[in-house]
Each structure stands twice: as C-alpha cells, then as structure tokens.
N, C-alpha and C. Protein backbone atom coordinates (compact mmCIF):
# COMPACT_ATOMS: atom_id res chain seq x y z
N UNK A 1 -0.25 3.46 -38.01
CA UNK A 1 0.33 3.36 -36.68
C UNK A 1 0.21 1.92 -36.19
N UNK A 2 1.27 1.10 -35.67
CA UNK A 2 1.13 0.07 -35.27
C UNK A 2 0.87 -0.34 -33.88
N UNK A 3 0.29 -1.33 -33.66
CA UNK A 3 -0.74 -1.67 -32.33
C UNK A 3 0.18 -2.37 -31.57
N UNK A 4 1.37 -2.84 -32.30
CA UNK A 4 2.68 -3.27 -31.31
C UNK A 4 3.60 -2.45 -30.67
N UNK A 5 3.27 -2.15 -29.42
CA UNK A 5 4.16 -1.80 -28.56
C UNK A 5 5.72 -2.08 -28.70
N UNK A 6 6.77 -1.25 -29.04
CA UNK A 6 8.13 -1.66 -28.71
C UNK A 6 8.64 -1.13 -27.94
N UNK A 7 9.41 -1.68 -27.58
CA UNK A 7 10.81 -1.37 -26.26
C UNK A 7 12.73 -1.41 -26.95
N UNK A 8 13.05 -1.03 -26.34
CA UNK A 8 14.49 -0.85 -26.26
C UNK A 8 15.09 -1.32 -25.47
N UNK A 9 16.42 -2.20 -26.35
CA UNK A 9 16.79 -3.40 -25.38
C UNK A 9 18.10 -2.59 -25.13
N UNK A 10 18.63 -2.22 -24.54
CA UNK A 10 20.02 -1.47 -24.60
C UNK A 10 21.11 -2.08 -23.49
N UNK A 11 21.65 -3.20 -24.36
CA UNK A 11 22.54 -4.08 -23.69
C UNK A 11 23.94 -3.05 -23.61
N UNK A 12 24.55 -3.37 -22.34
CA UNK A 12 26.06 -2.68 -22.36
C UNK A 12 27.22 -3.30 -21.16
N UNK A 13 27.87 -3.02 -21.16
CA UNK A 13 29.22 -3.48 -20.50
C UNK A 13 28.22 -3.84 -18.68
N UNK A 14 27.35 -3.01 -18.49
CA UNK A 14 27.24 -2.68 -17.00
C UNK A 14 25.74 -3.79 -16.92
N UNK A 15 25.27 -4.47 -17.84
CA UNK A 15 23.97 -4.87 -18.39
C UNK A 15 23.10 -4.32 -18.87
N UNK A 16 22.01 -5.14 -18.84
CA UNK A 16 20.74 -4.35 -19.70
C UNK A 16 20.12 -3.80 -19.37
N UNK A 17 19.24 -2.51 -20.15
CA UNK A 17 18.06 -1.59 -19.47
C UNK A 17 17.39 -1.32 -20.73
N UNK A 18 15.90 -1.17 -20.33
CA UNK A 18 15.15 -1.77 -21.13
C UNK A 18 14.02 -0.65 -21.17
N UNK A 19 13.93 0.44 -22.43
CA UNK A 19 12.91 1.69 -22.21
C UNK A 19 11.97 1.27 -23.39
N UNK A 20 10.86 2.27 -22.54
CA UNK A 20 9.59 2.21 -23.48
C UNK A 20 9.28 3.51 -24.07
N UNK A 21 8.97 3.55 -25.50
CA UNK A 21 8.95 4.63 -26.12
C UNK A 21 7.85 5.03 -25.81
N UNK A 22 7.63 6.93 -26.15
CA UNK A 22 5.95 7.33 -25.97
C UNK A 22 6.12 8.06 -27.55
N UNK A 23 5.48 7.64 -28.15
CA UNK A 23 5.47 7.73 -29.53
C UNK A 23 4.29 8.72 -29.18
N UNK A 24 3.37 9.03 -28.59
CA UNK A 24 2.43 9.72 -28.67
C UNK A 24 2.40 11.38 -28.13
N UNK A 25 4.17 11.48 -27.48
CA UNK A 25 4.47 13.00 -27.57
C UNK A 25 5.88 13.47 -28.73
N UNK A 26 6.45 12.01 -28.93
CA UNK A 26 7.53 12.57 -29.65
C UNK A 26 7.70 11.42 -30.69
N UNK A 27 6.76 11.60 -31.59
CA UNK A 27 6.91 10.56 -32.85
C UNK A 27 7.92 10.39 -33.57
N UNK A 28 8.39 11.34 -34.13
CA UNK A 28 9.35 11.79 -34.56
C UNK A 28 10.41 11.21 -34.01
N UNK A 29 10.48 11.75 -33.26
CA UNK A 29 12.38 11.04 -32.08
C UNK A 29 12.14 9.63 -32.19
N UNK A 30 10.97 9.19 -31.74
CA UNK A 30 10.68 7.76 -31.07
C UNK A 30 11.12 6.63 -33.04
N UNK A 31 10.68 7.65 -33.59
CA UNK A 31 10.80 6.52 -34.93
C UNK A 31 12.75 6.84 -35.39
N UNK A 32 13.20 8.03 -35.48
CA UNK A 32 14.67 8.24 -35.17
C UNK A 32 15.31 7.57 -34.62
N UNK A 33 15.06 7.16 -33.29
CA UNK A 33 15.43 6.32 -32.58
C UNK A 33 15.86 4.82 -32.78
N UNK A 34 14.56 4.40 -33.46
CA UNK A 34 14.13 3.25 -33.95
C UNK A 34 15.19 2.57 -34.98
N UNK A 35 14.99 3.84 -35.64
CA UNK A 35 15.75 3.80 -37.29
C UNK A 35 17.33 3.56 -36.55
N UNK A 36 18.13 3.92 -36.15
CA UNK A 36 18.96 4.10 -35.79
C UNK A 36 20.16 2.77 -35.32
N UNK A 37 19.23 2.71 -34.27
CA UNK A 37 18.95 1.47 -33.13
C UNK A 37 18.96 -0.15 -34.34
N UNK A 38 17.95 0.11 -34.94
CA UNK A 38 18.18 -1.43 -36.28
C UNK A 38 18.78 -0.82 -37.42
N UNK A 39 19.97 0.46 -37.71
CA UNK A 39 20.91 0.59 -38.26
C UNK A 39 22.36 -0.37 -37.62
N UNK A 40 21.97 0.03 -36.15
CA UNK A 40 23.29 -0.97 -35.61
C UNK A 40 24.25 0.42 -35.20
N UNK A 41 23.65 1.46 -35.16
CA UNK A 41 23.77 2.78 -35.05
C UNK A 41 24.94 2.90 -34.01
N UNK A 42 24.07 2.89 -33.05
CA UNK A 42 24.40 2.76 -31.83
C UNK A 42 25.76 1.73 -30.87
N UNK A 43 25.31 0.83 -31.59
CA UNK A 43 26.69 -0.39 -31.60
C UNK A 43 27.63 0.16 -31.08
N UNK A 44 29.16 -0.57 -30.14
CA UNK A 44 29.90 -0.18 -30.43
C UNK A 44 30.13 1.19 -29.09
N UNK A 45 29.19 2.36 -29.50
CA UNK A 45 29.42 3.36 -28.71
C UNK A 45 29.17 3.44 -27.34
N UNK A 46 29.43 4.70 -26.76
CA UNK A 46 30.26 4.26 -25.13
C UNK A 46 28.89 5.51 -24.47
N UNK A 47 28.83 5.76 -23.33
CA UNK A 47 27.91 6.60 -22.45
C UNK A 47 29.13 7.35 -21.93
N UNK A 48 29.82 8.22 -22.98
CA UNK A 48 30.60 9.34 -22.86
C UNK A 48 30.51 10.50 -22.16
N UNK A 49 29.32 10.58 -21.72
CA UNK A 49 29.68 11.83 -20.36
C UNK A 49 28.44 11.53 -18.95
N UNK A 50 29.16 11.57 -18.20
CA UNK A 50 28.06 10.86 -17.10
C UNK A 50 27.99 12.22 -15.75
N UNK A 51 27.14 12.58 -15.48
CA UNK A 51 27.22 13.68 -14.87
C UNK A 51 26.75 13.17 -13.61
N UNK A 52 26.89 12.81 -12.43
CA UNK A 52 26.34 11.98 -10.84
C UNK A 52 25.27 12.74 -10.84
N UNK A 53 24.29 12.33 -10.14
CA UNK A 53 23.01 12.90 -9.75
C UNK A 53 22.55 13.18 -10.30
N UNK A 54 22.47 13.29 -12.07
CA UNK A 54 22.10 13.94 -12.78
C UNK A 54 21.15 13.24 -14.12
N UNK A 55 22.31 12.79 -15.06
CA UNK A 55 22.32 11.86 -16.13
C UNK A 55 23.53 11.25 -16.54
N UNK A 56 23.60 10.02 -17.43
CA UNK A 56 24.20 9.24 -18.48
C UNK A 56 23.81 9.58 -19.83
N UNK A 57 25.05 10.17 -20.50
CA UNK A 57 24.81 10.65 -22.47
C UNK A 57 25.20 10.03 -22.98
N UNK A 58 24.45 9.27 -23.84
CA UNK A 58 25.84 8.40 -24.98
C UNK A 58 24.72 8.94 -26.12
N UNK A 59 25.24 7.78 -27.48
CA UNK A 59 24.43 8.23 -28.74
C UNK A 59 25.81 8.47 -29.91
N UNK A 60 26.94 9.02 -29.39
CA UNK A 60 27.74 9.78 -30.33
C UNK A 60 29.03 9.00 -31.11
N UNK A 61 28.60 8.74 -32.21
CA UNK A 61 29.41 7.49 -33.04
C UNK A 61 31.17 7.74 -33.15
N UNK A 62 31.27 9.17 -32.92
CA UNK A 62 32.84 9.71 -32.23
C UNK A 62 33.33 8.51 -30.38
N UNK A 63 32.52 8.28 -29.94
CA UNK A 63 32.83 7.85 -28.91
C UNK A 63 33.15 6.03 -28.78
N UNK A 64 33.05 5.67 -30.18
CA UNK A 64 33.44 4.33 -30.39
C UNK A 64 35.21 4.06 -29.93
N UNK A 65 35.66 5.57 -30.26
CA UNK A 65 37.63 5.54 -30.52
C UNK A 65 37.36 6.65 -29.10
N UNK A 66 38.29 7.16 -28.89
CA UNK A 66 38.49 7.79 -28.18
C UNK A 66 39.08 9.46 -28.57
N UNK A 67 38.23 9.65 -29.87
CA UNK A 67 38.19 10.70 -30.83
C UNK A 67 37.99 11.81 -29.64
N UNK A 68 39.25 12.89 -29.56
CA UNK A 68 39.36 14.41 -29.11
C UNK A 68 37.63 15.16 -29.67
N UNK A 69 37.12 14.87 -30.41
CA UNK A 69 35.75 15.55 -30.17
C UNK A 69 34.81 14.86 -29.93
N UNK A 70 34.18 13.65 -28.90
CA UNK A 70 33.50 13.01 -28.64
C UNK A 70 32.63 13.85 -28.33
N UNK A 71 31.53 13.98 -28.22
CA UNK A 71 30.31 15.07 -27.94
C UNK A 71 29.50 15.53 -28.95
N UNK A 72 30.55 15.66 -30.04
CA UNK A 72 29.63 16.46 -31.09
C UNK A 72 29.51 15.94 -32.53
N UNK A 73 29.46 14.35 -32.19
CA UNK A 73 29.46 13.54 -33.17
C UNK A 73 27.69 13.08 -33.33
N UNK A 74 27.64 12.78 -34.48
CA UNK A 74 25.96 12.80 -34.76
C UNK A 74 25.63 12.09 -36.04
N UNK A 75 24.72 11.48 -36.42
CA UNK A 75 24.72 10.84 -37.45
C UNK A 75 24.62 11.41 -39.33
N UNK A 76 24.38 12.55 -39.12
CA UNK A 76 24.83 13.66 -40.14
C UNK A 76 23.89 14.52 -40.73
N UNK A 77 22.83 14.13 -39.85
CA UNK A 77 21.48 14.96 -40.19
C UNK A 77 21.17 15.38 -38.41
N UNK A 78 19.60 16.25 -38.29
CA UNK A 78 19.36 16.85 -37.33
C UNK A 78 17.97 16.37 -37.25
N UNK A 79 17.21 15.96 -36.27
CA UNK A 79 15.79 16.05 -35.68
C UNK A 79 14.94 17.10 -35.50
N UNK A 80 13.82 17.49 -35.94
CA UNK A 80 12.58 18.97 -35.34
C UNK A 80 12.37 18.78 -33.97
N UNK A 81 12.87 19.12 -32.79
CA UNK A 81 12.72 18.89 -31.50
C UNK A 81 10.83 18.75 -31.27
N UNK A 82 10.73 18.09 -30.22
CA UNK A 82 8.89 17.77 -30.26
C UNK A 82 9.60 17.99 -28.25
N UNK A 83 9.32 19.17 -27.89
CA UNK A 83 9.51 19.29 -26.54
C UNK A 83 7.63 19.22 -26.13
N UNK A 84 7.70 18.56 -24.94
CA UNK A 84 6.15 18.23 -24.46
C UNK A 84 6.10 18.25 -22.61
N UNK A 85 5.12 17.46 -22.27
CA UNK A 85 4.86 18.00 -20.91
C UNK A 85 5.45 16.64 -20.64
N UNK A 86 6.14 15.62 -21.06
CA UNK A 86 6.56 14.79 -20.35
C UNK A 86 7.61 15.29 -19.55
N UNK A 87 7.59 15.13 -17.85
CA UNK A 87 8.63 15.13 -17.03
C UNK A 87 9.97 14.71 -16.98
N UNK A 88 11.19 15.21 -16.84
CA UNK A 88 12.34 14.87 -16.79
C UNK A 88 12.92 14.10 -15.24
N UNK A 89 12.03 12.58 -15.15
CA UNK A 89 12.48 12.12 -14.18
C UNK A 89 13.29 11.19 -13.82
N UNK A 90 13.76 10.79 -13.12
CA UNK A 90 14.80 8.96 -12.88
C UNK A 90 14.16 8.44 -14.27
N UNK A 91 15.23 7.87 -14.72
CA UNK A 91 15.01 6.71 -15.67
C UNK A 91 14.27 7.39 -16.77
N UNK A 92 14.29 8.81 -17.39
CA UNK A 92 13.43 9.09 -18.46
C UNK A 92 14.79 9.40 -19.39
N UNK A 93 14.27 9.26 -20.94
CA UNK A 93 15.22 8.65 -21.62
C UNK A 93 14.67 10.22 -22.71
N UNK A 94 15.85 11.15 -23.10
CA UNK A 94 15.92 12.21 -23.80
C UNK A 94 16.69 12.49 -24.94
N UNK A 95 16.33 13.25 -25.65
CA UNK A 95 17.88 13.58 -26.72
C UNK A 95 18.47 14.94 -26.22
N UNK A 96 19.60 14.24 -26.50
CA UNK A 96 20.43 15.39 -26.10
C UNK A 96 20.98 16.52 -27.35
N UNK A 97 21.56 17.80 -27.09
CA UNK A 97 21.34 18.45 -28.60
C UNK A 97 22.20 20.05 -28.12
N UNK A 98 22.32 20.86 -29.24
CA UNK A 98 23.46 22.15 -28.56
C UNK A 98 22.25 23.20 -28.15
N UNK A 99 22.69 24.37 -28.02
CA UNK A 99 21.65 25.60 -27.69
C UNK A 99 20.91 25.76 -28.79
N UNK A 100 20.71 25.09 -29.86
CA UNK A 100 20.22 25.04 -31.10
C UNK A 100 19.10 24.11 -30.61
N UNK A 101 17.77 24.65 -30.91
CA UNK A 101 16.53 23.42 -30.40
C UNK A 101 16.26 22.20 -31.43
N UNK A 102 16.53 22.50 -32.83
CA UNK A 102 16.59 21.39 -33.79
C UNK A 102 17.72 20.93 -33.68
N UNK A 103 18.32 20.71 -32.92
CA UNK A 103 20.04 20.16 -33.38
C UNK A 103 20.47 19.06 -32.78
N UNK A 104 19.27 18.56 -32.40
CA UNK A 104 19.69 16.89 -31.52
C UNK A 104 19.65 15.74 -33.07
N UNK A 105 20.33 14.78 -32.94
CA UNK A 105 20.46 13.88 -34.11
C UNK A 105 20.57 12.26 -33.55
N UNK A 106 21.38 12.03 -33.03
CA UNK A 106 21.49 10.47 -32.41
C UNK A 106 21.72 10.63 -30.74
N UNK A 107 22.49 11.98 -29.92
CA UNK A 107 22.93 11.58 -28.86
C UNK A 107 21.40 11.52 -28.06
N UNK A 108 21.53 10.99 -26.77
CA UNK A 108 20.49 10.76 -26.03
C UNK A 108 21.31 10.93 -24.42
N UNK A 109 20.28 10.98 -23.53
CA UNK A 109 20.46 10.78 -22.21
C UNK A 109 19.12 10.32 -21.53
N UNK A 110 19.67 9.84 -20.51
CA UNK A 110 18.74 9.29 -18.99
C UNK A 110 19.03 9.62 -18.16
N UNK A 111 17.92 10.06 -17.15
CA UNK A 111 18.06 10.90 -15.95
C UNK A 111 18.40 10.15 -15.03
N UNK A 112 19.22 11.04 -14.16
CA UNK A 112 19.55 9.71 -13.00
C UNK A 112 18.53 10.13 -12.03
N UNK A 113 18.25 11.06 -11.67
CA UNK A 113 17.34 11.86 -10.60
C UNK A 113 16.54 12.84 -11.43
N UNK A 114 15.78 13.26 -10.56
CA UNK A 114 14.76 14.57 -11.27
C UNK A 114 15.69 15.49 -12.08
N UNK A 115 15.14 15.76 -13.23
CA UNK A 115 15.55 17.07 -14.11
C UNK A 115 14.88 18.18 -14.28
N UNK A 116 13.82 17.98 -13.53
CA UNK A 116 12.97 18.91 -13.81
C UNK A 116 13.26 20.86 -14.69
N UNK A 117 13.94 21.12 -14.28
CA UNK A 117 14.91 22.30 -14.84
C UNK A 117 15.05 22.14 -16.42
N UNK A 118 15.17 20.99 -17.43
CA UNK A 118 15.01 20.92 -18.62
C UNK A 118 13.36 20.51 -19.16
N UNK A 119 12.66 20.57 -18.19
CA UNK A 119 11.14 20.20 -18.72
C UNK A 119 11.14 21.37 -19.80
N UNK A 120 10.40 20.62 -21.14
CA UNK A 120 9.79 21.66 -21.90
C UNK A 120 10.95 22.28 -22.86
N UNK A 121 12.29 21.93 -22.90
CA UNK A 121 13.30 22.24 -23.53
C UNK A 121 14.46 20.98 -23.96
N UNK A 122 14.54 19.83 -23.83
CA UNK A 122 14.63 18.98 -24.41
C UNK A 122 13.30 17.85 -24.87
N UNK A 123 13.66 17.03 -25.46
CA UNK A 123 12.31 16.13 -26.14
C UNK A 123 12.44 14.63 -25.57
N UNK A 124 12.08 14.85 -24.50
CA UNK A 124 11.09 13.09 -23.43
C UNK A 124 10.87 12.22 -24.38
N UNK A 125 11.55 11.48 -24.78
CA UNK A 125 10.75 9.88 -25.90
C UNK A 125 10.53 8.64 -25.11
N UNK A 126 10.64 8.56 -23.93
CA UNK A 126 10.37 7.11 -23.14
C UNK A 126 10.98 7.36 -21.48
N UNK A 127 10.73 5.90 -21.34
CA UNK A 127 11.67 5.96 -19.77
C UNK A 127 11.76 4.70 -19.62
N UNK A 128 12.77 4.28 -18.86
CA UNK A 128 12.70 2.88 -18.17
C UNK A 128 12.32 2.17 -17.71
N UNK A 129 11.72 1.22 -17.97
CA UNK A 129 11.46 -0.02 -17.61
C UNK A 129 11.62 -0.97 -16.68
N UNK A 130 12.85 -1.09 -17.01
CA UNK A 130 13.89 -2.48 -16.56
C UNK A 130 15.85 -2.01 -16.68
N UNK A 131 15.91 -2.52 -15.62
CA UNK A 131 17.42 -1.96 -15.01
C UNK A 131 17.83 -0.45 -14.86
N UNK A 132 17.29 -0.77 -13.88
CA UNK A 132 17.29 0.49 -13.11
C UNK A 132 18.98 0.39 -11.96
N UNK A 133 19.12 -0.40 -11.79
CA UNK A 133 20.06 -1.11 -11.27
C UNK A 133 21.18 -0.74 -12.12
N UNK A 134 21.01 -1.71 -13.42
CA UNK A 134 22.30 -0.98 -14.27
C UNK A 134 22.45 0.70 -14.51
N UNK A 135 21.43 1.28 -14.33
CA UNK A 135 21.69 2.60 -14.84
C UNK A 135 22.20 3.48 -13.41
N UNK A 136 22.04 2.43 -12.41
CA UNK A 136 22.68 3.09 -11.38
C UNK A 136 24.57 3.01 -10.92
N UNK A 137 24.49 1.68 -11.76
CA UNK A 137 26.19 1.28 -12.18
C UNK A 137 27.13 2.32 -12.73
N UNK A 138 26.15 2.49 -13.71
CA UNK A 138 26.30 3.43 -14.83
C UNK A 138 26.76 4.52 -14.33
N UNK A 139 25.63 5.33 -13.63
CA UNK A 139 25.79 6.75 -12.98
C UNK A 139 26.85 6.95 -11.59
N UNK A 140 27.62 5.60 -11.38
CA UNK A 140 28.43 5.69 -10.66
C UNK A 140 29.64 5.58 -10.87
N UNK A 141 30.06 5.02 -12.61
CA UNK A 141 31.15 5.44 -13.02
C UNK A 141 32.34 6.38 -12.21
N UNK A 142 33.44 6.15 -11.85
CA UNK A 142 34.46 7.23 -11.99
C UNK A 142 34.51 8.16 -13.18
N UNK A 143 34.78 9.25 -12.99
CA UNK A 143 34.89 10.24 -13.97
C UNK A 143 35.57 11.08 -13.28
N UNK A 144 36.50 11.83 -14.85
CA UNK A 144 37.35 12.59 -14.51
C UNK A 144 37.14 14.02 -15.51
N UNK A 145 37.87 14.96 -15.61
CA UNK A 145 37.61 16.05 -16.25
C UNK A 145 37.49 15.80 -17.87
N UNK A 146 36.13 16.52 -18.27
CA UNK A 146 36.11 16.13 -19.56
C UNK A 146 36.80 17.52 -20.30
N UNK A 147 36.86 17.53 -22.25
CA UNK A 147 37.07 18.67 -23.24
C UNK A 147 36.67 20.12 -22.24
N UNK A 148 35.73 20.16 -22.06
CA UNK A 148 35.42 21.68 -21.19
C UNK A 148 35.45 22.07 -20.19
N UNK A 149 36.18 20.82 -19.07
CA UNK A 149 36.43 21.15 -17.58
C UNK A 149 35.63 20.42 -16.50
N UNK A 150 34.01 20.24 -17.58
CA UNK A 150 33.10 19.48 -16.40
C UNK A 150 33.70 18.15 -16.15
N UNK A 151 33.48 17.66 -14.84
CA UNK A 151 33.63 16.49 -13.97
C UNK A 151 32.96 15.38 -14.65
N UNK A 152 33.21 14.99 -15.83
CA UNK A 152 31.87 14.27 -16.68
C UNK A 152 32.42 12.71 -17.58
N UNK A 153 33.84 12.83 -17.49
CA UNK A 153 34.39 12.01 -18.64
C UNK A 153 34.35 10.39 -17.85
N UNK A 154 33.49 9.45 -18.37
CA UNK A 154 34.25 8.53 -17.53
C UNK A 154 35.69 7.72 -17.48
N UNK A 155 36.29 7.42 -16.57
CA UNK A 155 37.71 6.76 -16.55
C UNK A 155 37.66 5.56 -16.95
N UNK A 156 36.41 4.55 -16.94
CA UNK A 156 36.53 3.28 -17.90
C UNK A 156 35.32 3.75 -18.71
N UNK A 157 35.49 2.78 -20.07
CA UNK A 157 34.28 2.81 -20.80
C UNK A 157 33.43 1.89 -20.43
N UNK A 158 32.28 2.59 -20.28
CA UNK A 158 30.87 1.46 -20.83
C UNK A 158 30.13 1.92 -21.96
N UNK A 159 30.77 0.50 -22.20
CA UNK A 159 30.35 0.43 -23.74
C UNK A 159 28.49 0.17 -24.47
N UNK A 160 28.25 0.22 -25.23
CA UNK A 160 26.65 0.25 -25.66
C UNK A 160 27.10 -0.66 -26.36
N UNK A 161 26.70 -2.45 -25.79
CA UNK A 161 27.42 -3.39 -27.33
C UNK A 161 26.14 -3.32 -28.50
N UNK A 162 24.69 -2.97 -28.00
CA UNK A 162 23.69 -3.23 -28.96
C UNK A 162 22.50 -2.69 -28.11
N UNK A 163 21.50 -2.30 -29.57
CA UNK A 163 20.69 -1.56 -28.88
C UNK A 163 19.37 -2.12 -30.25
N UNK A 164 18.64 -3.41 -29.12
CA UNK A 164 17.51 -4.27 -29.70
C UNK A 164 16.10 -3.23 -29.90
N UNK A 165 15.36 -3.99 -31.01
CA UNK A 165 13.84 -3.05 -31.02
C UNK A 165 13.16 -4.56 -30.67
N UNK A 166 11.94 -4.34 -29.57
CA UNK A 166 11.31 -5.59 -29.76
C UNK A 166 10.12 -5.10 -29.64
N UNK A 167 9.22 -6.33 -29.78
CA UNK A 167 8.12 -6.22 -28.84
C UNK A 167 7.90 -5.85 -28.11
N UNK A 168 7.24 -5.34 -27.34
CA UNK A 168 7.12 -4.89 -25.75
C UNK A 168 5.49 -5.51 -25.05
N UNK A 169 5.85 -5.84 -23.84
CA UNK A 169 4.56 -5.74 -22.74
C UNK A 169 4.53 -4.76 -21.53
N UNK A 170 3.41 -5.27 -21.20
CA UNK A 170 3.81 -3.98 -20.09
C UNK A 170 4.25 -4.27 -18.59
N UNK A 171 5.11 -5.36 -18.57
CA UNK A 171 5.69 -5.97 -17.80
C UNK A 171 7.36 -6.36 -18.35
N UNK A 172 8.16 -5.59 -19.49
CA UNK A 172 8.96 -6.06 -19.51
C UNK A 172 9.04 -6.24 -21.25
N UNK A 173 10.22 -6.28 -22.11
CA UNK A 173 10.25 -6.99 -23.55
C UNK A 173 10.62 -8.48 -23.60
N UNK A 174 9.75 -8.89 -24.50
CA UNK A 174 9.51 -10.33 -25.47
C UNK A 174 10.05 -10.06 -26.29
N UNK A 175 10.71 -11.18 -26.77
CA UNK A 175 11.53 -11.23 -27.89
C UNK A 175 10.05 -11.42 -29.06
C-alpha cells in the first residue's frame, strides 16, 4: 500500500475539480478508477446525464459521439461493488451501475446535494476537494429529455478533456 496520497485532476470544458480517493472503504473502485483515468479512459467523454439537485454522470466511452445508447457504455468488464458507510453527500464522487449490484464498470457520478437515499447501495470512492464551483456549472447545465423521458440530457456538452492521477495534499494536488 502506498504512503502517497493521490487525487484526481478532472479537467473539463466547465474547469477543474479535484477528488480525493478513500481507498480505505472502496479499494477496489479507487484502484479501477486509477487504472482507467492513466488509460486516458476517460478522455474525450462528456457528463451525459445531469439530474439538478441531485448529481452529474459521466464515465461512459459511448458519450464521446453522440451514440443513441449513451448510458450503457462501459469499459467491457464489471467491478465487485464495496458499498460502505460512506455518506452520499455534495461533492461525493460514486459509481454508477444498473439494478445489478456488480455491474458498475467505468461510469461514475457526484452529488450535487445530499443523496442520502442511495447510502449503502452504491460504492462512495472519494469526494471533492477543489471546484466545487465548477461542479456547480456543471449541475446547471440546460437539459432536455433524455432515451427514457427523464429531464437529464444535457443541451451542450461538457466535455471530460482529461482525467490526471497525482500526488495529493491535504490542501489541494501537486503535481
């Protein structure tokens, strides 16, 4: 286990926001994540369904184009969900996944407000840091009706241009 703290640099159209992993309830996700993230994974893709008051989802390599099944795109394998007592609050950073509890793979979300209602049924890997601001940009998107009717699609993209692993302090990431 390494004694270096990392963070997540997650630059995008709206700016940067900057989460800290808790490797110590969801190892698993938190190293998934990781892997992913310095695949270049993430690159490219957009925060494809934004729900107000709620959360921002991106993660889904369908959402680079403007591919008719954006949602259920995934990197081609599945994660063991590690659900824990971390809280679903502002700025906490989750995977997202179907009624299937192993079936989250790359997508993710951040809360815009309390979630409390998914405690204990999705898997908490960090929370925010830094830009809190942008993630409020974010969650203010226009959106219009998405594939299933919800109010969720946004009308411009914001895009995810890159998504850094660094160092971390506990004031912020060092390169």
């Amino acid at each position: 286990m390494s004694t270096i703290n990392e963070v997540a640099a997650i630059q995008t159209t709206c700016g940067e926001m900057v989460i800290e992993f808790w490797p110590e309830v969801a190892p698993l996700t938190v190293e998934n994540f990781k892997k992913l993230a310095r695949e270049g994974f993430y690159d490219g893709t957009t925060f494809h369904r934004i729900v107000k008051g709620f959360m921002i989802q991106g993660g889904d390599p369908l959402s680079r184009t403007d591919d008719p099944l954006v949602g259920t795109g995934g990197p081609g394998y599945t994660i063991k969900a590690e659900f824990n007592d971390r809280p679903h609050l502002r700025g906490v950073i989750s995977m997202a996944r179907s009624e299937e509890p192993d079936s989250a793979g790359s997508q993710f979300f951040i809360c815009l407000d309390d979630a409390s209602f998914l405690d204990g049924k999705y898997t908490a890997f960090g929370q925010l840091i830094r830009g809190h601001g942008v993630l409020d940009r974010i969650g203010q998107t226009p959106t219009g009706p998405g594939a299933g009717g919800e109010t969720s699609k946004p009308l411009t993209r914001v895009v995810v241009e890159s998504v850094r692993i660094m160092a971390g302090s506990g004031t912020g990431a060092v390169e």
